[in-house]
C-alpha atoms as a PDB file:
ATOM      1  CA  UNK A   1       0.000   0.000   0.000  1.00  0.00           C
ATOM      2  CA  UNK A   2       2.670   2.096   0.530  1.00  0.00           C
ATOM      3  CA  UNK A   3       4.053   1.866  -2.508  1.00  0.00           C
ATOM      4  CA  UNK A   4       0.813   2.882  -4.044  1.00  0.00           C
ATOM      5  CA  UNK A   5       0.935   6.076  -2.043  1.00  0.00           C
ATOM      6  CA  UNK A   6       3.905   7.042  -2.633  1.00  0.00           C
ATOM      7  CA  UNK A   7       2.906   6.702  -7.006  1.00  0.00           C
ATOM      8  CA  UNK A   8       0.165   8.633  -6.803  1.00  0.00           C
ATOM      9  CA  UNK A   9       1.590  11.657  -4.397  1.00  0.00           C
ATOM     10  CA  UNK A  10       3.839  12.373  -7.415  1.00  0.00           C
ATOM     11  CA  UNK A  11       1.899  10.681 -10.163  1.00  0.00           C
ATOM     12  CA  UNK A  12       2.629  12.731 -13.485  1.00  0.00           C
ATOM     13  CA  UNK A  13       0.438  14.685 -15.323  1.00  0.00           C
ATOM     14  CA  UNK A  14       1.736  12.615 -18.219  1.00  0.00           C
ATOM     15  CA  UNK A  15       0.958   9.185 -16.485  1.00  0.00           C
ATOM     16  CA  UNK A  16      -2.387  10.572 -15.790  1.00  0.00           C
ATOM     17  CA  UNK A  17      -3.562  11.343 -19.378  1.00  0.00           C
ATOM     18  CA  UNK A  18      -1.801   7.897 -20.698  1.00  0.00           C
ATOM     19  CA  UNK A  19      -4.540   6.202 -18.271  1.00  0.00           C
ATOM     20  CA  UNK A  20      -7.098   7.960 -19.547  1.00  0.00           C
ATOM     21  CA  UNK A  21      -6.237   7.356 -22.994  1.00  0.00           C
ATOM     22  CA  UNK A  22      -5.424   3.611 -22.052  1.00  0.00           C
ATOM     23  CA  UNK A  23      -8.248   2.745 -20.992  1.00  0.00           C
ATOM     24  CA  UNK A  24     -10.303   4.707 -24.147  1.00  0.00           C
ATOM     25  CA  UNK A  25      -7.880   2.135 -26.630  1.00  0.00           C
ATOM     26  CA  UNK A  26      -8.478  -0.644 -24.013  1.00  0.00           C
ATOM     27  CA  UNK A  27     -12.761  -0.730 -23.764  1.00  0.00           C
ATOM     28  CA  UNK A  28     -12.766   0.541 -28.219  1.00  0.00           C
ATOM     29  CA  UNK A  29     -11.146  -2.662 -28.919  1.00  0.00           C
ATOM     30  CA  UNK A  30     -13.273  -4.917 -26.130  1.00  0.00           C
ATOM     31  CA  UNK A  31     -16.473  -3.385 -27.344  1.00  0.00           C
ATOM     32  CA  UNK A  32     -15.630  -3.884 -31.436  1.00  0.00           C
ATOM     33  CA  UNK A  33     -15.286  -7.518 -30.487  1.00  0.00           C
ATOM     34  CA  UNK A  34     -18.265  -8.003 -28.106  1.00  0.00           C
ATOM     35  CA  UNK A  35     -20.667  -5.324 -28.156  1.00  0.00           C
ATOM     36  CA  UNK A  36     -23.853  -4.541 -26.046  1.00  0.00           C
ATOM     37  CA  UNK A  37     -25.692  -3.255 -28.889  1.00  0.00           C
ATOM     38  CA  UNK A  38     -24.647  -3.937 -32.835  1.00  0.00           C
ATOM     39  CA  UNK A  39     -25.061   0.249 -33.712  1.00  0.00           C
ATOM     40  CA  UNK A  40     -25.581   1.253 -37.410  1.00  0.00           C
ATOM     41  CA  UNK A  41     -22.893   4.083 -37.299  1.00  0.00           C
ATOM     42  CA  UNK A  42     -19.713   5.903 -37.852  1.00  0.00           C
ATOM     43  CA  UNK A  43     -17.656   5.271 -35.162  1.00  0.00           C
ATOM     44  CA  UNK A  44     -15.246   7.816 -35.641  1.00  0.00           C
ATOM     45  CA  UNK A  45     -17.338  10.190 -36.455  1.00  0.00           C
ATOM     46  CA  UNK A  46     -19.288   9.610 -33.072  1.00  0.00           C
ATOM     47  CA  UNK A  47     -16.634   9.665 -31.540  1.00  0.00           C
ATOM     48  CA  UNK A  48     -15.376  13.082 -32.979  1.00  0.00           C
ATOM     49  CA  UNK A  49     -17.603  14.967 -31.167  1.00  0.00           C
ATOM     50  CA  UNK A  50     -16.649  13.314 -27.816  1.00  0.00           C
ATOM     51  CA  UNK A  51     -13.041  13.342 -27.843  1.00  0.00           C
ATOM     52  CA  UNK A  52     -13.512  17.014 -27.930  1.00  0.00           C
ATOM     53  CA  UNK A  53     -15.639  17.299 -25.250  1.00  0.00           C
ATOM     54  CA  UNK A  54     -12.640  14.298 -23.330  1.00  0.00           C
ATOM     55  CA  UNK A  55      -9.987  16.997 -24.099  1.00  0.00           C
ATOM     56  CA  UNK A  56     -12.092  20.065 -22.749  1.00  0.00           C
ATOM     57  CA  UNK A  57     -12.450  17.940 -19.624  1.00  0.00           C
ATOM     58  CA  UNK A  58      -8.986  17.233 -19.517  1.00  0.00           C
ATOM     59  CA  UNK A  59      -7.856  20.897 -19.418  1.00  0.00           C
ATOM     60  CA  UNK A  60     -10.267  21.870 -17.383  1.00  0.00           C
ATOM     61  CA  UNK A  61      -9.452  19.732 -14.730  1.00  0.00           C
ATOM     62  CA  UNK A  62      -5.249  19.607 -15.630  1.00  0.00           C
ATOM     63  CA  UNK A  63      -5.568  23.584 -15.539  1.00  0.00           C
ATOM     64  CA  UNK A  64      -7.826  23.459 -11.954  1.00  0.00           C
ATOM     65  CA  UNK A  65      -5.564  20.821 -10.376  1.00  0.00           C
ATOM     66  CA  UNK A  66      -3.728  23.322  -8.063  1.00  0.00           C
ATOM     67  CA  UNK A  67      -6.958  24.067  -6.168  1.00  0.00           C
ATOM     68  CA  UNK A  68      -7.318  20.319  -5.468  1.00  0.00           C
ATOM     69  CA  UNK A  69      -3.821  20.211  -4.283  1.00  0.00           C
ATOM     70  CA  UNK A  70      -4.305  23.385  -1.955  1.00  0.00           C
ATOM     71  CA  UNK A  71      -7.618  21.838  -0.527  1.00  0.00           C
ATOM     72  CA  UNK A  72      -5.557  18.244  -0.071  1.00  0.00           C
ATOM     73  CA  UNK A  73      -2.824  19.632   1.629  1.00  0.00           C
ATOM     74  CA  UNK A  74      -5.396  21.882   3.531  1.00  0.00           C
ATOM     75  CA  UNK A  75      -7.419  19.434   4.882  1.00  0.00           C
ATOM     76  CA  UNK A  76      -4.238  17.640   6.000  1.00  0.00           C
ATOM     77  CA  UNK A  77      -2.416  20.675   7.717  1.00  0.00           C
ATOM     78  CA  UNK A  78      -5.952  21.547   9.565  1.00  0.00           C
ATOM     79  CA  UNK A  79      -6.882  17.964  10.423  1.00  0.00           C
ATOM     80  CA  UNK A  80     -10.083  18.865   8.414  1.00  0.00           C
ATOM     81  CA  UNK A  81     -12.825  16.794   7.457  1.00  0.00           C
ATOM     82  CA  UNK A  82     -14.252  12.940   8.516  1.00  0.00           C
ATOM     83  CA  UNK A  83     -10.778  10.919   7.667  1.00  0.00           C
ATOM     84  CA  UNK A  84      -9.184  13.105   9.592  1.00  0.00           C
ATOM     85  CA  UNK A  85     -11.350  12.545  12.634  1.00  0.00           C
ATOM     86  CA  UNK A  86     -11.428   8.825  12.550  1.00  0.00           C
ATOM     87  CA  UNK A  87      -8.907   6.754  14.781  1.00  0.00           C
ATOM     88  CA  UNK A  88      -5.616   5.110  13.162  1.00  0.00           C
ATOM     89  CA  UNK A  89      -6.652   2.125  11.324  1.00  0.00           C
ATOM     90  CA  UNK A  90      -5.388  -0.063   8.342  1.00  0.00           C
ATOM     91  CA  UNK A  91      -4.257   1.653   5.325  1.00  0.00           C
ATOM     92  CA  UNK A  92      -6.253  -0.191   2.771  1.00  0.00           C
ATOM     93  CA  UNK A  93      -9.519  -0.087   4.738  1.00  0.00           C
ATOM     94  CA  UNK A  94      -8.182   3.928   5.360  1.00  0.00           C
ATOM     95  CA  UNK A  95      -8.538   4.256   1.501  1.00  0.00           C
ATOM     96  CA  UNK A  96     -11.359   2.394   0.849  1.00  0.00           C
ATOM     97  CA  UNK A  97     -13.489   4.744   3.389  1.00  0.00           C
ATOM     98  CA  UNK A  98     -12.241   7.650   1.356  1.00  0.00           C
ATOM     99  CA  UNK A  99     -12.902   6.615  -1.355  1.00  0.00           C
ATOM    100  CA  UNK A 100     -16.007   5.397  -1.032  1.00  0.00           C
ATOM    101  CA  UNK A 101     -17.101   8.942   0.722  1.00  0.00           C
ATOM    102  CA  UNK A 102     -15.320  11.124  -2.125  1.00  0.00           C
ATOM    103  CA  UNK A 103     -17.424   8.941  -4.711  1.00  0.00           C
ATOM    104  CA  UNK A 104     -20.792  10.064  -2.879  1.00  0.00           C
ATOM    105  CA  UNK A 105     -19.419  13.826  -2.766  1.00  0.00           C
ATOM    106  CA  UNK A 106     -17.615  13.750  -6.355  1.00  0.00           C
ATOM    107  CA  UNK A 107     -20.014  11.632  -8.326  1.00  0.00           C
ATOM    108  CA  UNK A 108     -23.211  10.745  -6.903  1.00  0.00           C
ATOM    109  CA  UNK A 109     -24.086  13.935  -5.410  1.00  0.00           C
ATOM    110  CA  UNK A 110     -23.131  16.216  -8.414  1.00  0.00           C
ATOM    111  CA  UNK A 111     -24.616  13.820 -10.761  1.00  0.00           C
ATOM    112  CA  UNK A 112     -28.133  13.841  -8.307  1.00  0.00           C
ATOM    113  CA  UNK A 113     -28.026  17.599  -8.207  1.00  0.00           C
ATOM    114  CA  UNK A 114     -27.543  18.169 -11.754  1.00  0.00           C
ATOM    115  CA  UNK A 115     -30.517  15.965 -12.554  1.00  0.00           C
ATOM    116  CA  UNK A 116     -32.482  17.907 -10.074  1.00  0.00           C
ATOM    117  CA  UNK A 117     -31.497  21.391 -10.201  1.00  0.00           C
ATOM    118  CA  UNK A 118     -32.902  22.911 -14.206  1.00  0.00           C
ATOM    119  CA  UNK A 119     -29.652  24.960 -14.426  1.00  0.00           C
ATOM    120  CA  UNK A 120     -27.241  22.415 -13.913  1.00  0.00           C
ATOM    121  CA  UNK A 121     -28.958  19.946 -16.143  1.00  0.00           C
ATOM    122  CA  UNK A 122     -28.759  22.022 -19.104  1.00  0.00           C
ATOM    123  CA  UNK A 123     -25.122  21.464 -18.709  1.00  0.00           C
ATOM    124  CA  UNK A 124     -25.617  18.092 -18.280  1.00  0.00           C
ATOM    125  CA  UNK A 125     -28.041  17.469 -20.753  1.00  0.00           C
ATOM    126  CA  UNK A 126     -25.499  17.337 -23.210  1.00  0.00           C
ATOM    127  CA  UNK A 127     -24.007  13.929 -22.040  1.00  0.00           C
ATOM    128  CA  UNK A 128     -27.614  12.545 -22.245  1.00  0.00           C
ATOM    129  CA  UNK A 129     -28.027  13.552 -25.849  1.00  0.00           C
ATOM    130  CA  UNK A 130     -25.796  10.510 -27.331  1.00  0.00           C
ATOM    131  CA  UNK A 131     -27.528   7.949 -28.986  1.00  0.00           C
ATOM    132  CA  UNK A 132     -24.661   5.787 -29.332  1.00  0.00           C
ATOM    133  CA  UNK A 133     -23.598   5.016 -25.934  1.00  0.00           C
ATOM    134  CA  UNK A 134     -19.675   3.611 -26.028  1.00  0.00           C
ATOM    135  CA  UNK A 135     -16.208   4.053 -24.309  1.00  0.00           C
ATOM    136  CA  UNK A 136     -15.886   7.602 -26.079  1.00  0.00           C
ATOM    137  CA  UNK A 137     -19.660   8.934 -24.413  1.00  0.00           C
ATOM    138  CA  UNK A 138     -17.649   8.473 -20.646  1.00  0.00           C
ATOM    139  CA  UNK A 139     -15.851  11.990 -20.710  1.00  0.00           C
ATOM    140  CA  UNK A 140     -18.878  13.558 -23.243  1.00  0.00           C
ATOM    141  CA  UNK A 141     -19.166  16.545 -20.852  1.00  0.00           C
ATOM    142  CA  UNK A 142     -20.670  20.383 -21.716  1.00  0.00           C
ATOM    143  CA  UNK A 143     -17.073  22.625 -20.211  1.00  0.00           C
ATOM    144  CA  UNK A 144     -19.483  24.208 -18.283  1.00  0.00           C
ATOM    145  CA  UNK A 145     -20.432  20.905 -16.521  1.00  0.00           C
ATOM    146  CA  UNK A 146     -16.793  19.643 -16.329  1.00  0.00           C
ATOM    147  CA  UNK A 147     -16.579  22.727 -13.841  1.00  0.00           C
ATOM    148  CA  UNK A 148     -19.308  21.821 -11.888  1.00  0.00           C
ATOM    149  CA  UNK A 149     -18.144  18.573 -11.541  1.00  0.00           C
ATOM    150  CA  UNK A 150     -14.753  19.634 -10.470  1.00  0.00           C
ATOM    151  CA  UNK A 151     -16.531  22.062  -8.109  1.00  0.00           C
ATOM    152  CA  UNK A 152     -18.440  19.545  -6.315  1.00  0.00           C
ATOM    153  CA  UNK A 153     -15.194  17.420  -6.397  1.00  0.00           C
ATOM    154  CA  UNK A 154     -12.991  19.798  -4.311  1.00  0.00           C
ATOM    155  CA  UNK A 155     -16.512  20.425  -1.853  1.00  0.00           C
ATOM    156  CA  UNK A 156     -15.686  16.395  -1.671  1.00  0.00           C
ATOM    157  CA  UNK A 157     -12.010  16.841  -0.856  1.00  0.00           C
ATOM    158  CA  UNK A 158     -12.535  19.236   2.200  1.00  0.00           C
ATOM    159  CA  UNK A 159     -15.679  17.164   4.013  1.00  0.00           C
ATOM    160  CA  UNK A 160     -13.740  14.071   3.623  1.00  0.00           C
ATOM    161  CA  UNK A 161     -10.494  15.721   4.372  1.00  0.00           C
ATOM    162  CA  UNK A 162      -8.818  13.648   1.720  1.00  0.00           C
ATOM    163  CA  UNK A 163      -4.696  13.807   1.677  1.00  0.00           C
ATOM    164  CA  UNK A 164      -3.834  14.363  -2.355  1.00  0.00           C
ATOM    165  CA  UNK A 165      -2.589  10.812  -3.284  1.00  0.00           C
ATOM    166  CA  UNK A 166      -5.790   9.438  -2.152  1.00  0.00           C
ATOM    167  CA  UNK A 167      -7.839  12.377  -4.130  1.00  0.00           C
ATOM    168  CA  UNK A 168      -5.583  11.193  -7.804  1.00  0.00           C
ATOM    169  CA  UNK A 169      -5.917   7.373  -7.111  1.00  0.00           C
ATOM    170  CA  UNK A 170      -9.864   8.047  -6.451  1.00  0.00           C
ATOM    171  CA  UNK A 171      -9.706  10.450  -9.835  1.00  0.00           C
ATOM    172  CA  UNK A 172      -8.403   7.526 -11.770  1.00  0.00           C
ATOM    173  CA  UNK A 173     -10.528   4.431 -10.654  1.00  0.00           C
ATOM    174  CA  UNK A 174     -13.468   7.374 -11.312  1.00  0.00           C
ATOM    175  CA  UNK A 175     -12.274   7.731 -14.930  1.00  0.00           C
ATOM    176  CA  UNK A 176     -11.630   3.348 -15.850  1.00  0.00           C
ATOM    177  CA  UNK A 177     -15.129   3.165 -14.047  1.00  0.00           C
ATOM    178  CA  UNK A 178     -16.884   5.534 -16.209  1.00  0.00           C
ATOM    179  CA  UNK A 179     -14.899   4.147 -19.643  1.00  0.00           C
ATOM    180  CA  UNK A 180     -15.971   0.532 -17.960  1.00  0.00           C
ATOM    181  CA  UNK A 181     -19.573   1.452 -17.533  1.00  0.00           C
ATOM    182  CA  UNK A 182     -20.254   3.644 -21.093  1.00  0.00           C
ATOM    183  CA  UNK A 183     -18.551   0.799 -22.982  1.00  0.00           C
ATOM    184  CA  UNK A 184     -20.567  -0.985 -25.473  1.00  0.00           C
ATOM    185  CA  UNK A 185     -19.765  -4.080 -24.430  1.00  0.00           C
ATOM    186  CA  UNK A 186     -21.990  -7.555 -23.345  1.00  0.00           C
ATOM    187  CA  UNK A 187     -20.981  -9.756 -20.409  1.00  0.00           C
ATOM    188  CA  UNK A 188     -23.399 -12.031 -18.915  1.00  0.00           C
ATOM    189  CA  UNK A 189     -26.359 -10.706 -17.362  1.00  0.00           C
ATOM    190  CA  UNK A 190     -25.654 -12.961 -14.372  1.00  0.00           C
ATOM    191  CA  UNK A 191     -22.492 -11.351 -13.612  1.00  0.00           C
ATOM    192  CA  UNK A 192     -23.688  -7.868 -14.409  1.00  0.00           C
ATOM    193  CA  UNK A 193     -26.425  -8.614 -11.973  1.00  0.00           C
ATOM    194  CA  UNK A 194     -23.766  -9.596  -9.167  1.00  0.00           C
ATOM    195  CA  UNK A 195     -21.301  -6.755  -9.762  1.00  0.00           C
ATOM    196  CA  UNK A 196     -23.730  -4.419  -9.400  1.00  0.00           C
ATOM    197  CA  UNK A 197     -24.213  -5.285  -5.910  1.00  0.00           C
ATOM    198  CA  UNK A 198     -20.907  -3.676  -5.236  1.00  0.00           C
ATOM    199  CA  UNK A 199     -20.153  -1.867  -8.151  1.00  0.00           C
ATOM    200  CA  UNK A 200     -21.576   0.688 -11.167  1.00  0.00           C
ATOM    201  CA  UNK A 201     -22.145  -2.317 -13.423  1.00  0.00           C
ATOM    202  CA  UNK A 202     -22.768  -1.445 -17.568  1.00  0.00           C
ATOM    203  CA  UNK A 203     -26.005  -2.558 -17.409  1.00  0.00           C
ATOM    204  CA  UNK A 204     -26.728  -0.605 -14.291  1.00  0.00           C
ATOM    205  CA  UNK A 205     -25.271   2.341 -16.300  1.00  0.00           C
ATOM    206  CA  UNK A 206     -26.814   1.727 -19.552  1.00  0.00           C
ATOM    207  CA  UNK A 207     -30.578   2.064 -17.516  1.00  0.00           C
ATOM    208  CA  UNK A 208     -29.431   5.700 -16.883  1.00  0.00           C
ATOM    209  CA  UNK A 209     -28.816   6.548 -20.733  1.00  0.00           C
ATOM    210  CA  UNK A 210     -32.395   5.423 -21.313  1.00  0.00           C
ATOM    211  CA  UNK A 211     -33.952   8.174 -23.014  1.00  0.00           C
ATOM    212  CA  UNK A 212     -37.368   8.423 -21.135  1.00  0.00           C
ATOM    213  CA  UNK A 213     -37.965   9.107 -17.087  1.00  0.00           C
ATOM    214  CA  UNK A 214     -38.100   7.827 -15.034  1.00  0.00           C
ATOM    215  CA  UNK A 215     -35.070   6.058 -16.149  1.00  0.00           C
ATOM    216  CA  UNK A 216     -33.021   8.923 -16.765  1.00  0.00           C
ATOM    217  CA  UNK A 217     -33.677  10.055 -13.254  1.00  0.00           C
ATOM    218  CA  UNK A 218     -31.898   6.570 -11.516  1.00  0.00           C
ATOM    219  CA  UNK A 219     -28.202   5.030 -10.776  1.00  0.00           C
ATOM    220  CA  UNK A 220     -26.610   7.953 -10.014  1.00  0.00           C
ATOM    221  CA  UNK A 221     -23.721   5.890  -8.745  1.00  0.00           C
ATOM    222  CA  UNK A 222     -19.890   5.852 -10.530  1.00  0.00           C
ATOM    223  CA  UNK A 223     -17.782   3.673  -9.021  1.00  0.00           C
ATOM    224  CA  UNK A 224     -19.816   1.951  -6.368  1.00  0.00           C
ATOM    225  CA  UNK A 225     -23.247   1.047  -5.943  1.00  0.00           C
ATOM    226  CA  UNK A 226     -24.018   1.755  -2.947  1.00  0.00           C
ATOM    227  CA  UNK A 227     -25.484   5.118  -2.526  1.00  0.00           C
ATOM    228  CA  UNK A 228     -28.090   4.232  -5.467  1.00  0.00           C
ATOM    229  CA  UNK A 229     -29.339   1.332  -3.050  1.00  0.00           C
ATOM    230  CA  UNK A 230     -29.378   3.335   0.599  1.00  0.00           C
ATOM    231  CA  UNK A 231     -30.633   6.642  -1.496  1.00  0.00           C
ATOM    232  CA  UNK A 232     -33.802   4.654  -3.377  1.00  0.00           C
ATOM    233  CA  UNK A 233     -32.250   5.586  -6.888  1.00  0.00           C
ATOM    234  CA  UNK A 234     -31.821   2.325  -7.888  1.00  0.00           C
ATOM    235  CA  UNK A 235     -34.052   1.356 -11.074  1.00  0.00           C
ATOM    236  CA  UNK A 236     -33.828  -1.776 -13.345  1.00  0.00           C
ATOM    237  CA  UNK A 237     -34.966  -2.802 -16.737  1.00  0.00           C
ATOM    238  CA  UNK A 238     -34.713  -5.374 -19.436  1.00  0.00           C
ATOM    239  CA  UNK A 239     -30.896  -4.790 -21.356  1.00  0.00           C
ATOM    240  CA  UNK A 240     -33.046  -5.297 -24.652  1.00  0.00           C
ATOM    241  CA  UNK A 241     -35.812  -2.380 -23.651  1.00  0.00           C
ATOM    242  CA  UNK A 242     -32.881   0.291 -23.475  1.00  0.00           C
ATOM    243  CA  UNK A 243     -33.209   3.075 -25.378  1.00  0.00           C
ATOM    244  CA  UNK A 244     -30.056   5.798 -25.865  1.00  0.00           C
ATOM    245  CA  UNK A 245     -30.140   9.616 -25.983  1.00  0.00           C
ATOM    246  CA  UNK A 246     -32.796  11.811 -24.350  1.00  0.00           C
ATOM    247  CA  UNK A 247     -36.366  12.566 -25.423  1.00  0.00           C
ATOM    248  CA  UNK A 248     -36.129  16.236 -26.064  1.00  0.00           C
ATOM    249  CA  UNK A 249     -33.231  16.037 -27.848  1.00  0.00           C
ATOM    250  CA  UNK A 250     -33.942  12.939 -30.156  1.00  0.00           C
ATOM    251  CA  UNK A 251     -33.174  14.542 -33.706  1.00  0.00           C
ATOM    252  CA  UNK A 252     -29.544  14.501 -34.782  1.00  0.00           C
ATOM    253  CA  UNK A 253     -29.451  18.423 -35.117  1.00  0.00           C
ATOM    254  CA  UNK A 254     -29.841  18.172 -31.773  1.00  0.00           C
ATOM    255  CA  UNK A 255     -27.650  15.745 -30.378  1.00  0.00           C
ATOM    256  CA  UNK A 256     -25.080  15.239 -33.165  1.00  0.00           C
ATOM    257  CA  UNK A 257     -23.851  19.000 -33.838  1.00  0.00           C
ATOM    258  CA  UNK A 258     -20.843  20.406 -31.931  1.00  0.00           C
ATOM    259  CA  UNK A 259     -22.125  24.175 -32.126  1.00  0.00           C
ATOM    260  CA  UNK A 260     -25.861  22.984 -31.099  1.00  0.00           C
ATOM    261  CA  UNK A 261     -24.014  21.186 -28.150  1.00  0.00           C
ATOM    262  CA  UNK A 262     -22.518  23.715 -26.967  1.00  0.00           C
ATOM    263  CA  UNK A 263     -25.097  26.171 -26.821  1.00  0.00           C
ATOM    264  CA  UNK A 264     -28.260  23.856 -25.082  1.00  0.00           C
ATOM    265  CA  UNK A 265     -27.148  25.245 -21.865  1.00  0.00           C
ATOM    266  CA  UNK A 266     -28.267  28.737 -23.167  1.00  0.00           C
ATOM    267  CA  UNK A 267     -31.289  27.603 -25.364  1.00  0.00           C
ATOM    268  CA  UNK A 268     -34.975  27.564 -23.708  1.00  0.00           C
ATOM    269  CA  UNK A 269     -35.721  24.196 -22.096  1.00  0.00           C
ATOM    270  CA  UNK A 270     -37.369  21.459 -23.194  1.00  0.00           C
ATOM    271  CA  UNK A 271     -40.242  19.435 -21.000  1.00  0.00           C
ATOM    272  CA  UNK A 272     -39.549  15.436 -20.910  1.00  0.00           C
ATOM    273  CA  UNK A 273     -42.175  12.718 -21.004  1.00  0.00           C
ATOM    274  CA  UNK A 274     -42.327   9.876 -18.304  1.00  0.00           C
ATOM    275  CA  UNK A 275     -42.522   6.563 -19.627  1.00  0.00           C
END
């Protein structure tokens, strides 16, 4: 564990991005062989759009990472937040808590309040719009939302008073999770069914992307499962009754144009239909 530690107090910014892109080239080639749904599309194409909104993510959050560092070291200087507070105990265990708590703070919680609060999901909205769900649709984030993420993210860091190595190992299980879960790939339903009792499992995922409510309102969760089960957000459906994108924003002038995408935030909203 220690070893681990000591990697991701100094991981480079290089290291960081290979991951990322890693795990893109690792879930493409999985889901080419075995995919979840057989799409009539352009891949690249699809995944033009969403590489750009991966690299606007990735500056974003490269060109923010200072603040993260000043809240980590922060927190640990000030003996702030609930690690902090907790008696000595086993490193491992230590970093599971955290990261468990910084997933509720970081992911489930921002994702929950962007679905909830009409300002924030116009930001979010965009990620929604895909019809093709795959390993490129994971970092398919509006700029404006990739801030509001990273806002909620630090608001994470200082309640959980999380020291920085923990905050950059929980950033990149967060980012294989999401490539893991958007991935258009098919493994058993049987196993699905069991990983989701711990983990975001695709399937569990894939419910989310279905374009109607009250679907689209459920499994919040990123990495683990958990707070979708104690919160009552937990929803399932058939694999085969999924449908992608997002009912308002079903024609491919809406959900398949850069410039539209970037301006839905600022566009008059759109009423949904419940299913």
């Amino acid at each position: 564990m220690e070893t681990l530690i000591q990697y991701f107090e100094t991981i480079p910014s290089l290291h960081r991005g290979l991951i990322l892109a890693g795990g893109i080239t690792f879930f493409w080639i999985i889901e080419n062989a075995t995919p979840f749904f057989k799409f009539n599309y352009n891949k690249w194409e699809h995944a033009r759009i969403n590489i750009f909104f991966t690299l606007t993510t990735i500056i974003i959050n490269f060109t923010l990472a200072f603040v993260l560092l000043q809240t980590a070291d922060y927190v640990s200087d000030k003996k702030i937040g609930v690690l902090q507070w907790l008696p000595e105990m086993n490193l491992w265990f230590f970093a599971l808590v955290g990261i468990l708590l910084l997933d509720f703070f970081g992911a489930y919680l921002a994702h929950f309040v962007e679905h909830k609060v009409k300002f924030l999901w116009r930001f979010h909205l965009i990620h929604h719009t895909d019809t093709y769900i795959d390993t490129t649709s994971a970092n398919r984030h509006h700029p404006g939302e990739s801030v509001i993420r990273f806002a909620f993210t630090t608001f994470g860091v200082l309640v959980v008073g999380s020291p920085m190595w923990m905050v950059f190992l929980y950033q990149t299980l967060s980012v294989l999770s999401t490539q893991f879960t958007h991935a258009n790939i098919s493994i058993p339903k049987k196993v699905d069914e069991k990983l989701s009792y711990i983990i975001v499992s695709p399937d569990m995922h894939k419910i989310h992307h279905h374009y109607k409510l009250p679907y689209t309102d459920s499994n919040y969760g990123n990495i683990f499962s958990v707070w979708d089960r104690i919160f009552g957000t937990f929803l399932y459906m058939k694999r085969e009754d999924i449908q992608y994108g997002i009912d308002t924003h079903m024609d491919p002038k809406d959900h398949n144009v850069l410039s539209n995408l970037l301006t839905i935030p600022f566009q008059k909203g759109r009423s949904p239909e419940i299913e």
